[in-house]
PDB file of N, CA and C in Angstrom:
ATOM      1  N   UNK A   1       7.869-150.547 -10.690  1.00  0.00           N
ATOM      2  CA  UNK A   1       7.976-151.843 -11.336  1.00  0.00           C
ATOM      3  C   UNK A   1       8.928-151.699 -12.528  1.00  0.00           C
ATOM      4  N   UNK A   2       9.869-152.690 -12.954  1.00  0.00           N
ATOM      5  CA  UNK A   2      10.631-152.474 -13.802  1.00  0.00           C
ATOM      6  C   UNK A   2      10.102-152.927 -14.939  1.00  0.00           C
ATOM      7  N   UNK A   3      10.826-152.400 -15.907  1.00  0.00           N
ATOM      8  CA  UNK A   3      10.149-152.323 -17.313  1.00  0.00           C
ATOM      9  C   UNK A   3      10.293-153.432 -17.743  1.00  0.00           C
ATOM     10  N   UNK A   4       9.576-153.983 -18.551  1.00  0.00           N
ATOM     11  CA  UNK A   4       9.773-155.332 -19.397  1.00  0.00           C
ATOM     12  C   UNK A   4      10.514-155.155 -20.403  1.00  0.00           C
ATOM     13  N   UNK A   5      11.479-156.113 -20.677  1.00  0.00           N
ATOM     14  CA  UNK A   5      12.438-156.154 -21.811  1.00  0.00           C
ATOM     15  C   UNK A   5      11.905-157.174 -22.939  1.00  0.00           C
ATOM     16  N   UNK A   6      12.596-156.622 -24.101  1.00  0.00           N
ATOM     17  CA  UNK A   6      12.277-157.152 -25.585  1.00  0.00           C
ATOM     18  C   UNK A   6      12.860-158.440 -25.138  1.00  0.00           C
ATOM     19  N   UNK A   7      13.645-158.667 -24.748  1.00  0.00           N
ATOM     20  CA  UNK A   7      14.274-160.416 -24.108  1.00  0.00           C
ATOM     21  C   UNK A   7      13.175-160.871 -23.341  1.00  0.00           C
ATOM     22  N   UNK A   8      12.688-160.588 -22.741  1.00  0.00           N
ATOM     23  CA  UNK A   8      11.446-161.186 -21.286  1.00  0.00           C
ATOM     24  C   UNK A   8      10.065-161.229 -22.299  1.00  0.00           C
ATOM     25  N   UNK A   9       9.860-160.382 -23.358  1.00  0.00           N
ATOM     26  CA  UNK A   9       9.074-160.888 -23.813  1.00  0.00           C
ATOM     27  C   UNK A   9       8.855-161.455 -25.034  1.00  0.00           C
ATOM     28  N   UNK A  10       9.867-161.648 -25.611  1.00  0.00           N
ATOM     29  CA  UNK A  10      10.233-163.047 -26.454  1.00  0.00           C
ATOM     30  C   UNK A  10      10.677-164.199 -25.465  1.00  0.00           C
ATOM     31  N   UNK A  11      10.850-164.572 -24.609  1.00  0.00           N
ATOM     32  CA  UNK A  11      10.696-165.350 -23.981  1.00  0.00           C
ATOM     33  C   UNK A  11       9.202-166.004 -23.478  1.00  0.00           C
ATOM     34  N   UNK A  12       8.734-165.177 -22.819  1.00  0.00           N
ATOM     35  CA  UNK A  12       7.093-165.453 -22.499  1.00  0.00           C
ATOM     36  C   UNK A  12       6.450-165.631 -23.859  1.00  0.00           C
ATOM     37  N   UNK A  13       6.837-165.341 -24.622  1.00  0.00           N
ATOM     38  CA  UNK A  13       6.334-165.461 -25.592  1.00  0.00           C
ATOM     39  C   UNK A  13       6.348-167.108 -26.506  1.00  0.00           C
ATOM     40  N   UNK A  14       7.905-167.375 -26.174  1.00  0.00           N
ATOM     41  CA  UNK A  14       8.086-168.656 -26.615  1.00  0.00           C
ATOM     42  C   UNK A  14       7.785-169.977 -25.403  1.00  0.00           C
ATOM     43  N   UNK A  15       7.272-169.365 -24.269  1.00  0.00           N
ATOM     44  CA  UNK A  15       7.026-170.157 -23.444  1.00  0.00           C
ATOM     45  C   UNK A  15       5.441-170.613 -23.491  1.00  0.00           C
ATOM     46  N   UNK A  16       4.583-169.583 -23.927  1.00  0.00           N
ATOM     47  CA  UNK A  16       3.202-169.877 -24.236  1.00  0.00           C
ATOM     48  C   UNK A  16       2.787-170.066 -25.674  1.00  0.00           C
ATOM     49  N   UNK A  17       4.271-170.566 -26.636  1.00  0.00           N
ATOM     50  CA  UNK A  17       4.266-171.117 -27.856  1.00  0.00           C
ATOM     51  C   UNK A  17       2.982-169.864 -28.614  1.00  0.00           C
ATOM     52  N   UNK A  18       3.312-169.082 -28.340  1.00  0.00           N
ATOM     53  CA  UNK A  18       2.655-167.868 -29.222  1.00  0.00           C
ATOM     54  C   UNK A  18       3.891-166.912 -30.040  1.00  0.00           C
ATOM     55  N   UNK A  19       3.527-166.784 -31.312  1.00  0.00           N
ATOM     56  CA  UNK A  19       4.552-165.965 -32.580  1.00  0.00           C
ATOM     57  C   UNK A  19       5.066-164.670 -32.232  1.00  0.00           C
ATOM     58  N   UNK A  20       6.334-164.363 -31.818  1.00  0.00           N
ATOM     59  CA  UNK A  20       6.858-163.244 -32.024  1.00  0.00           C
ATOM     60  C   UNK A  20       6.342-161.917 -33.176  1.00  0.00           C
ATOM     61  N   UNK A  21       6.562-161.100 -32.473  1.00  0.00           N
ATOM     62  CA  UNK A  21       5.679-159.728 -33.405  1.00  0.00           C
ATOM     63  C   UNK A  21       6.478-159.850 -34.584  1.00  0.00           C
ATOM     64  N   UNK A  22       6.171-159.434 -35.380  1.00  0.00           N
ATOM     65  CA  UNK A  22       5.984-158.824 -36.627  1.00  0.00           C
ATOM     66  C   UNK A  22       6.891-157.100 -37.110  1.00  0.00           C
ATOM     67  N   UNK A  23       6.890-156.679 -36.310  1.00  0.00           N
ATOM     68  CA  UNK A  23       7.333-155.759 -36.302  1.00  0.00           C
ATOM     69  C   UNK A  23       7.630-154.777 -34.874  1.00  0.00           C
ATOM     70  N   UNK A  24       8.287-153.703 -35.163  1.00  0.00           N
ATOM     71  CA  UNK A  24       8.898-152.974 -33.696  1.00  0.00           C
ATOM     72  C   UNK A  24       7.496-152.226 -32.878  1.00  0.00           C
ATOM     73  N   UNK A  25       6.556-152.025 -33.678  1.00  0.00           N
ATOM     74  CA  UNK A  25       5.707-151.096 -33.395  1.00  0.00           C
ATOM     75  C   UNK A  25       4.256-152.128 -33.114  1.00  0.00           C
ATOM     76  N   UNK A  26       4.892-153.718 -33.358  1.00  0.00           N
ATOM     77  CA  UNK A  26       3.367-154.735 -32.156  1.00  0.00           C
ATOM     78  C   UNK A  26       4.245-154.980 -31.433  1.00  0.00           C
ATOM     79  N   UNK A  27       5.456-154.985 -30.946  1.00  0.00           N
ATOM     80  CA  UNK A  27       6.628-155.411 -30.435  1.00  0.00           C
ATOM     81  C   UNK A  27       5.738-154.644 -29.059  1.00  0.00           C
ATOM     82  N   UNK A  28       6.442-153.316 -29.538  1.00  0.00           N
ATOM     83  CA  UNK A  28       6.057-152.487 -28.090  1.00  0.00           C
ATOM     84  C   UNK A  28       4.891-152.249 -27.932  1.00  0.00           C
ATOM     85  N   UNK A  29       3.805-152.319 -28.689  1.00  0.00           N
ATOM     86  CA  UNK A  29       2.081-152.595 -28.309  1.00  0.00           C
ATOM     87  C   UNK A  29       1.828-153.768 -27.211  1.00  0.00           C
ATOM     88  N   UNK A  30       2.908-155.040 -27.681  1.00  0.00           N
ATOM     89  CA  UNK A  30       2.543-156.052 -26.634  1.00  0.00           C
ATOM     90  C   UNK A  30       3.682-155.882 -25.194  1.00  0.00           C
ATOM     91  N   UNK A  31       4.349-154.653 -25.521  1.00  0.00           N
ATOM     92  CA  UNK A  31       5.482-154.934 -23.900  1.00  0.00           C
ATOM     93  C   UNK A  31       4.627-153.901 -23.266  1.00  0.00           C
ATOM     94  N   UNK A  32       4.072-152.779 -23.967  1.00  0.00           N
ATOM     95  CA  UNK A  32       3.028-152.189 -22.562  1.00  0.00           C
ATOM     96  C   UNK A  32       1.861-152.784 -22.644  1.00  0.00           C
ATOM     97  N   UNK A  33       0.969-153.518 -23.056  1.00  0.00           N
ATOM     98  CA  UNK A  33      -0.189-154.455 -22.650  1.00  0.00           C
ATOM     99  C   UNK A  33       0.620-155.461 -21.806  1.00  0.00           C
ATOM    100  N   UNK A  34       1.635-155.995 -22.090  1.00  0.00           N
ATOM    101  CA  UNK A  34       2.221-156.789 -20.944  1.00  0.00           C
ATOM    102  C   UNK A  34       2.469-156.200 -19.462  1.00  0.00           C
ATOM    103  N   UNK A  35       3.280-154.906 -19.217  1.00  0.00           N
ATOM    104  CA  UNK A  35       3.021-154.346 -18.365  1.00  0.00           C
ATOM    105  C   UNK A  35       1.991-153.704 -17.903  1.00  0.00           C
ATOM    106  N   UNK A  36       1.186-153.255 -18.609  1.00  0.00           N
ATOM    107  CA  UNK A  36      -0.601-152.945 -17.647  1.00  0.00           C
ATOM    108  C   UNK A  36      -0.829-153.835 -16.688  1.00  0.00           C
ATOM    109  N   UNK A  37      -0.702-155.291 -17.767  1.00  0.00           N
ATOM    110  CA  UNK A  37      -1.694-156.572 -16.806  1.00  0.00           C
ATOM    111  C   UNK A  37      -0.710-156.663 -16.062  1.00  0.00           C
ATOM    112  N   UNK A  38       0.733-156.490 -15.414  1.00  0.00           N
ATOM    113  CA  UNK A  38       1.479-156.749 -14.583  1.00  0.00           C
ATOM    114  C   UNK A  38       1.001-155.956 -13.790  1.00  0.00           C
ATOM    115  N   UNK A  39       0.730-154.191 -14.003  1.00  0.00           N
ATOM    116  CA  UNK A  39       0.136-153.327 -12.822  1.00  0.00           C
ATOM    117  C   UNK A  39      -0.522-153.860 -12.442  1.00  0.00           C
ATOM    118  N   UNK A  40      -1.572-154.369 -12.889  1.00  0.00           N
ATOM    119  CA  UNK A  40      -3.207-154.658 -12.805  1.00  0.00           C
ATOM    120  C   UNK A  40      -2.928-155.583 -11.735  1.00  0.00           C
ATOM    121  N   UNK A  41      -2.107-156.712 -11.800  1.00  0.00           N
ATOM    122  CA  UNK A  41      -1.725-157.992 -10.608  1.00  0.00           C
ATOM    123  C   UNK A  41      -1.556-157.409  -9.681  1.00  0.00           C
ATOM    124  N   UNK A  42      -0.216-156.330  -9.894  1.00  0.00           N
ATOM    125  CA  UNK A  42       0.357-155.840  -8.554  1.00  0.00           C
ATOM    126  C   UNK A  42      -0.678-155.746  -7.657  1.00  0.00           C
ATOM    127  N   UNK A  43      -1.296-154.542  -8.843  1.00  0.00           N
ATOM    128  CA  UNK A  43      -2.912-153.610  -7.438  1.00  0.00           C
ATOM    129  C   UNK A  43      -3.293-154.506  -7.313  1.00  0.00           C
ATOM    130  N   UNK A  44      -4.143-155.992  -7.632  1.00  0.00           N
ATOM    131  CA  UNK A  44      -5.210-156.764  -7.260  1.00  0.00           C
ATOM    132  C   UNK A  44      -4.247-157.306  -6.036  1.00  0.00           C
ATOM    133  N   UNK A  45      -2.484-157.569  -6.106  1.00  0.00           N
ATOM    134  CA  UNK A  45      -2.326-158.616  -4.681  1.00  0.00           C
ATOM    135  C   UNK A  45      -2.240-157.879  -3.852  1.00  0.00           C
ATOM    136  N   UNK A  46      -1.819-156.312  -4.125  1.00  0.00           N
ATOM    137  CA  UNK A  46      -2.037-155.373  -2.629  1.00  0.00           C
ATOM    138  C   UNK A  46      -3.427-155.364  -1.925  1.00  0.00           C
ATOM    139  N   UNK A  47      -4.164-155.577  -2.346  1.00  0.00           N
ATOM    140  CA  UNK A  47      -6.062-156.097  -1.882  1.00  0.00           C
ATOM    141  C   UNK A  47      -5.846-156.446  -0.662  1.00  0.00           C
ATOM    142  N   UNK A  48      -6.193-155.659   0.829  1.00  0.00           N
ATOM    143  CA  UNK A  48      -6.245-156.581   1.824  1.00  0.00           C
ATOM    144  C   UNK A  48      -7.626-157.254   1.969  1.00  0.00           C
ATOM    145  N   UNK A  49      -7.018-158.875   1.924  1.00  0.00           N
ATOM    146  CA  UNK A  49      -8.251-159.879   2.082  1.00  0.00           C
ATOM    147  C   UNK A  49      -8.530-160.454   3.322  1.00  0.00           C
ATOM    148  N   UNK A  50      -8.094-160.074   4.085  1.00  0.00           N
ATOM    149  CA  UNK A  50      -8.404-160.450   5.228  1.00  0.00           C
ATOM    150  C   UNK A  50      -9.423-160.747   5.676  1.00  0.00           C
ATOM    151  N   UNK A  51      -9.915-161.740   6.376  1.00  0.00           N
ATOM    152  CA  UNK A  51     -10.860-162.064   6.838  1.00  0.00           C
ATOM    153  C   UNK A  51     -12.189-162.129   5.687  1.00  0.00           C
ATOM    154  N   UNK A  52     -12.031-161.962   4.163  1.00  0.00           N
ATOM    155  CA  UNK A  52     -12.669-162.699   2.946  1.00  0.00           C
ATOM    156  C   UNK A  52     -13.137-164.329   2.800  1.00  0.00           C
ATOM    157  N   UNK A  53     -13.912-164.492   2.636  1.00  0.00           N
ATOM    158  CA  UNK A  53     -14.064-165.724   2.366  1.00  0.00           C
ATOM    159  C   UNK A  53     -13.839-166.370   1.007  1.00  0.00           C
ATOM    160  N   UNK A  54     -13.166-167.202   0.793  1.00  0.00           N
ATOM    161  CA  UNK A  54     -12.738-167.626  -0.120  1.00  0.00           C
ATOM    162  C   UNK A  54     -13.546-167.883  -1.247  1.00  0.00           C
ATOM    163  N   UNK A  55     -13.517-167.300  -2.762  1.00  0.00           N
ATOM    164  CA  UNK A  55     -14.895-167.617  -3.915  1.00  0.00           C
ATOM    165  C   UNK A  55     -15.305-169.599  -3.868  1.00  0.00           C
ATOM    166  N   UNK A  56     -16.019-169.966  -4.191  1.00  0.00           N
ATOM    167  CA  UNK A  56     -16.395-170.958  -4.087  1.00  0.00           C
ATOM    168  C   UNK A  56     -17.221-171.548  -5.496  1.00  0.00           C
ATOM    169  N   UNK A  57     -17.737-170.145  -5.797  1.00  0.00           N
ATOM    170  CA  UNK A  57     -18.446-170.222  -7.049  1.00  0.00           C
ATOM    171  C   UNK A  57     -18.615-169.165  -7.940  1.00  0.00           C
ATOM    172  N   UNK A  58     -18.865-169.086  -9.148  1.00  0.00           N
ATOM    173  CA  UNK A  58     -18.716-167.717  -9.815  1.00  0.00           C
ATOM    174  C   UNK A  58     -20.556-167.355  -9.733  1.00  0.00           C
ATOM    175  N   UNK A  59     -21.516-167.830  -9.913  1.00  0.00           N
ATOM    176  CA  UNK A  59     -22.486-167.647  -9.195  1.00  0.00           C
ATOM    177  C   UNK A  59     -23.282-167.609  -8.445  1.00  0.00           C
ATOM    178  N   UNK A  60     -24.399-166.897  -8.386  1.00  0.00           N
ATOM    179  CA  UNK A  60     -24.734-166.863  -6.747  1.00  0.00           C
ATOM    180  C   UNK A  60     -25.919-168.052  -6.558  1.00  0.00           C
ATOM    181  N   UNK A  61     -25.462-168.360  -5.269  1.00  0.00           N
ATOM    182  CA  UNK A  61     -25.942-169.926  -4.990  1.00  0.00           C
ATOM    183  C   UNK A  61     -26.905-169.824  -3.511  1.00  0.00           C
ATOM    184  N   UNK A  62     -26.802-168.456  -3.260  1.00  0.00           N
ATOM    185  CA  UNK A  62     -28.262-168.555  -2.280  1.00  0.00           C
ATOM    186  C   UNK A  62     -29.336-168.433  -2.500  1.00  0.00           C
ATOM    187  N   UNK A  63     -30.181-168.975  -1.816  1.00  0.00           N
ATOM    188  CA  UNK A  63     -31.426-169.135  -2.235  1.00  0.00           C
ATOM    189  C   UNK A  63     -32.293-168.194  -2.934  1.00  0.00           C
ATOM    190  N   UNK A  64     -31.890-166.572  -2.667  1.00  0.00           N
ATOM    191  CA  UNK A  64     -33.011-165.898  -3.427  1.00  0.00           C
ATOM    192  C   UNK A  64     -31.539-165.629  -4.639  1.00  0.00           C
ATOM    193  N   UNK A  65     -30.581-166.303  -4.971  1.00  0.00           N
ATOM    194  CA  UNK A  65     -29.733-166.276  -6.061  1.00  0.00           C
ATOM    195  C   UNK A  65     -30.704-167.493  -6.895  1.00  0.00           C
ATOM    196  N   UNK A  66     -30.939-168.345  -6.560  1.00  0.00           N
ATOM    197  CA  UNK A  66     -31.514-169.371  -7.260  1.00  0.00           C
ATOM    198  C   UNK A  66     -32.948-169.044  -7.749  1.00  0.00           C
ATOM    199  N   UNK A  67     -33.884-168.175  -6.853  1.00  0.00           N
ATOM    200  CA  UNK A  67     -34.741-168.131  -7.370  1.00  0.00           C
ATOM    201  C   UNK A  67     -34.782-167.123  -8.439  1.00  0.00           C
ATOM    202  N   UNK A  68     -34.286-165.964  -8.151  1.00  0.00           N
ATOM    203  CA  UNK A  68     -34.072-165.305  -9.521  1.00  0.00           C
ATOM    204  C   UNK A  68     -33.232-166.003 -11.060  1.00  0.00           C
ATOM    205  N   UNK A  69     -32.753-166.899 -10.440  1.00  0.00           N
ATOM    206  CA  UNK A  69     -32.486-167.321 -11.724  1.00  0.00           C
ATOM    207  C   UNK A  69     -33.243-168.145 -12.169  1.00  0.00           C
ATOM    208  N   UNK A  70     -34.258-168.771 -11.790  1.00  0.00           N
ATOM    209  CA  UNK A  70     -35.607-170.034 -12.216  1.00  0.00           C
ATOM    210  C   UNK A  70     -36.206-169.037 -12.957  1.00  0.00           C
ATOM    211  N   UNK A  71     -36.511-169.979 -13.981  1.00  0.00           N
ATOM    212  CA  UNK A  71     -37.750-169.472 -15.140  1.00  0.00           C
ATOM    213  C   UNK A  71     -39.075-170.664 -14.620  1.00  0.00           C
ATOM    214  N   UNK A  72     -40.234-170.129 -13.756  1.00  0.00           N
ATOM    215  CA  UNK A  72     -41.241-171.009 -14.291  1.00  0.00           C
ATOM    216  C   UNK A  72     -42.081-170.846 -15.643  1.00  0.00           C
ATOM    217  N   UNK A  73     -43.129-171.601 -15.067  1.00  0.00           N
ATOM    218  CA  UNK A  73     -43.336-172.025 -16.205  1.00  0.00           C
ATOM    219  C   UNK A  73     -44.637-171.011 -16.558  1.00  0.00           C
ATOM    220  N   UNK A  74     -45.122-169.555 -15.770  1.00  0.00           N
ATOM    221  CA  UNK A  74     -45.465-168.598 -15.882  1.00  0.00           C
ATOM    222  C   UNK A  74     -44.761-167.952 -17.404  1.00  0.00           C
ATOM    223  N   UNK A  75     -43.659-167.417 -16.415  1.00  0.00           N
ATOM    224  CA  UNK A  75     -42.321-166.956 -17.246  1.00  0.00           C
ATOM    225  C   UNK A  75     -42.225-167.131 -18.611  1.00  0.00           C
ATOM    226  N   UNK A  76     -41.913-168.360 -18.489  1.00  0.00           N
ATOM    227  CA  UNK A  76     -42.013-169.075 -20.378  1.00  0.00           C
ATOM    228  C   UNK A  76     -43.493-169.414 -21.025  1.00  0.00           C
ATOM    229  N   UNK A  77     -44.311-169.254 -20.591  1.00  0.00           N
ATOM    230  CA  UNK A  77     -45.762-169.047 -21.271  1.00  0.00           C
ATOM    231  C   UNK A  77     -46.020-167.728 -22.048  1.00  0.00           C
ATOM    232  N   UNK A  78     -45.320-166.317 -20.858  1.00  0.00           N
ATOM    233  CA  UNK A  78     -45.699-165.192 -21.406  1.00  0.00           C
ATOM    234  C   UNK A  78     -44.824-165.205 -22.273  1.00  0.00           C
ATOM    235  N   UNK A  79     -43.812-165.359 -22.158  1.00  0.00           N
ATOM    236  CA  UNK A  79     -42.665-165.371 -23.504  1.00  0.00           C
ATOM    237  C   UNK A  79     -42.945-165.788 -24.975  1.00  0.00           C
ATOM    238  N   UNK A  80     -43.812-167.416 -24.527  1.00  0.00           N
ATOM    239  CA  UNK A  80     -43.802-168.147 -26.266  1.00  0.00           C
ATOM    240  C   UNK A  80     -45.316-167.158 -26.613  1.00  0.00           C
ATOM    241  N   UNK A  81     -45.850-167.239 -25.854  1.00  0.00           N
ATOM    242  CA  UNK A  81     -47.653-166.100 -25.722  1.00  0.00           C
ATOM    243  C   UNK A  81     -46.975-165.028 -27.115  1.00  0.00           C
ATOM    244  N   UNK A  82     -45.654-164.237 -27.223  1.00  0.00           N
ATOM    245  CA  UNK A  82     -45.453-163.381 -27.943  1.00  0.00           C
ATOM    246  C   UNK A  82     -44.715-164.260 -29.131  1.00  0.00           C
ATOM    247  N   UNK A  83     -44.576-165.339 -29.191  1.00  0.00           N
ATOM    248  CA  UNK A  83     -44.005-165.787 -30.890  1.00  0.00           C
ATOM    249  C   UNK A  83     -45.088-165.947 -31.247  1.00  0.00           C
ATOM    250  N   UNK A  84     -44.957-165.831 -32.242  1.00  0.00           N
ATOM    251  CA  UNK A  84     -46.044-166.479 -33.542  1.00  0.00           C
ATOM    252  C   UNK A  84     -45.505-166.723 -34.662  1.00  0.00           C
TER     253      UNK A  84
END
């Protein structure tokens, strides 16, 4: 992957209306945090997804997903049982 340039990222930079560094040494703090998260993309689009089903939700929505997430009203008895 080619390296990111001090031009490419004063650009992205003025494109997401966020302030140019300060100096040479956040300059290049933010061109390799810029390139990590570029690795990081690469590897995630090499992912073969094949035959994945597409997310739908960020939590889980089957039924024993739902029941672990219910508090009855057990649950919250023993709970307030310990305030005082």
């Amino acid at each position: 992957m080619p390296e990111t340039t001090q031009k490419q990222l004063h650009h992205l930079l003025r494109l997401s209306a966020l302030p140019l560094p300060t100096s040479l040494a956040e300059e290049s703090r933010m061109i390799s945090d810029l390139q990590s998260q570029l690795q990081f993309v690469k590897a995630i689009q090499e992912v073969d997804t094949e035959g994945v089903e597409p997310l739908v939700a960020l939590r889980d929505e089957t039924e024993e997903g739902e029941k672990e997430g219910t508090i009855g009203l057990e649950e919250m008895r023993g709970e307030l049982e310990k305030e005082e």
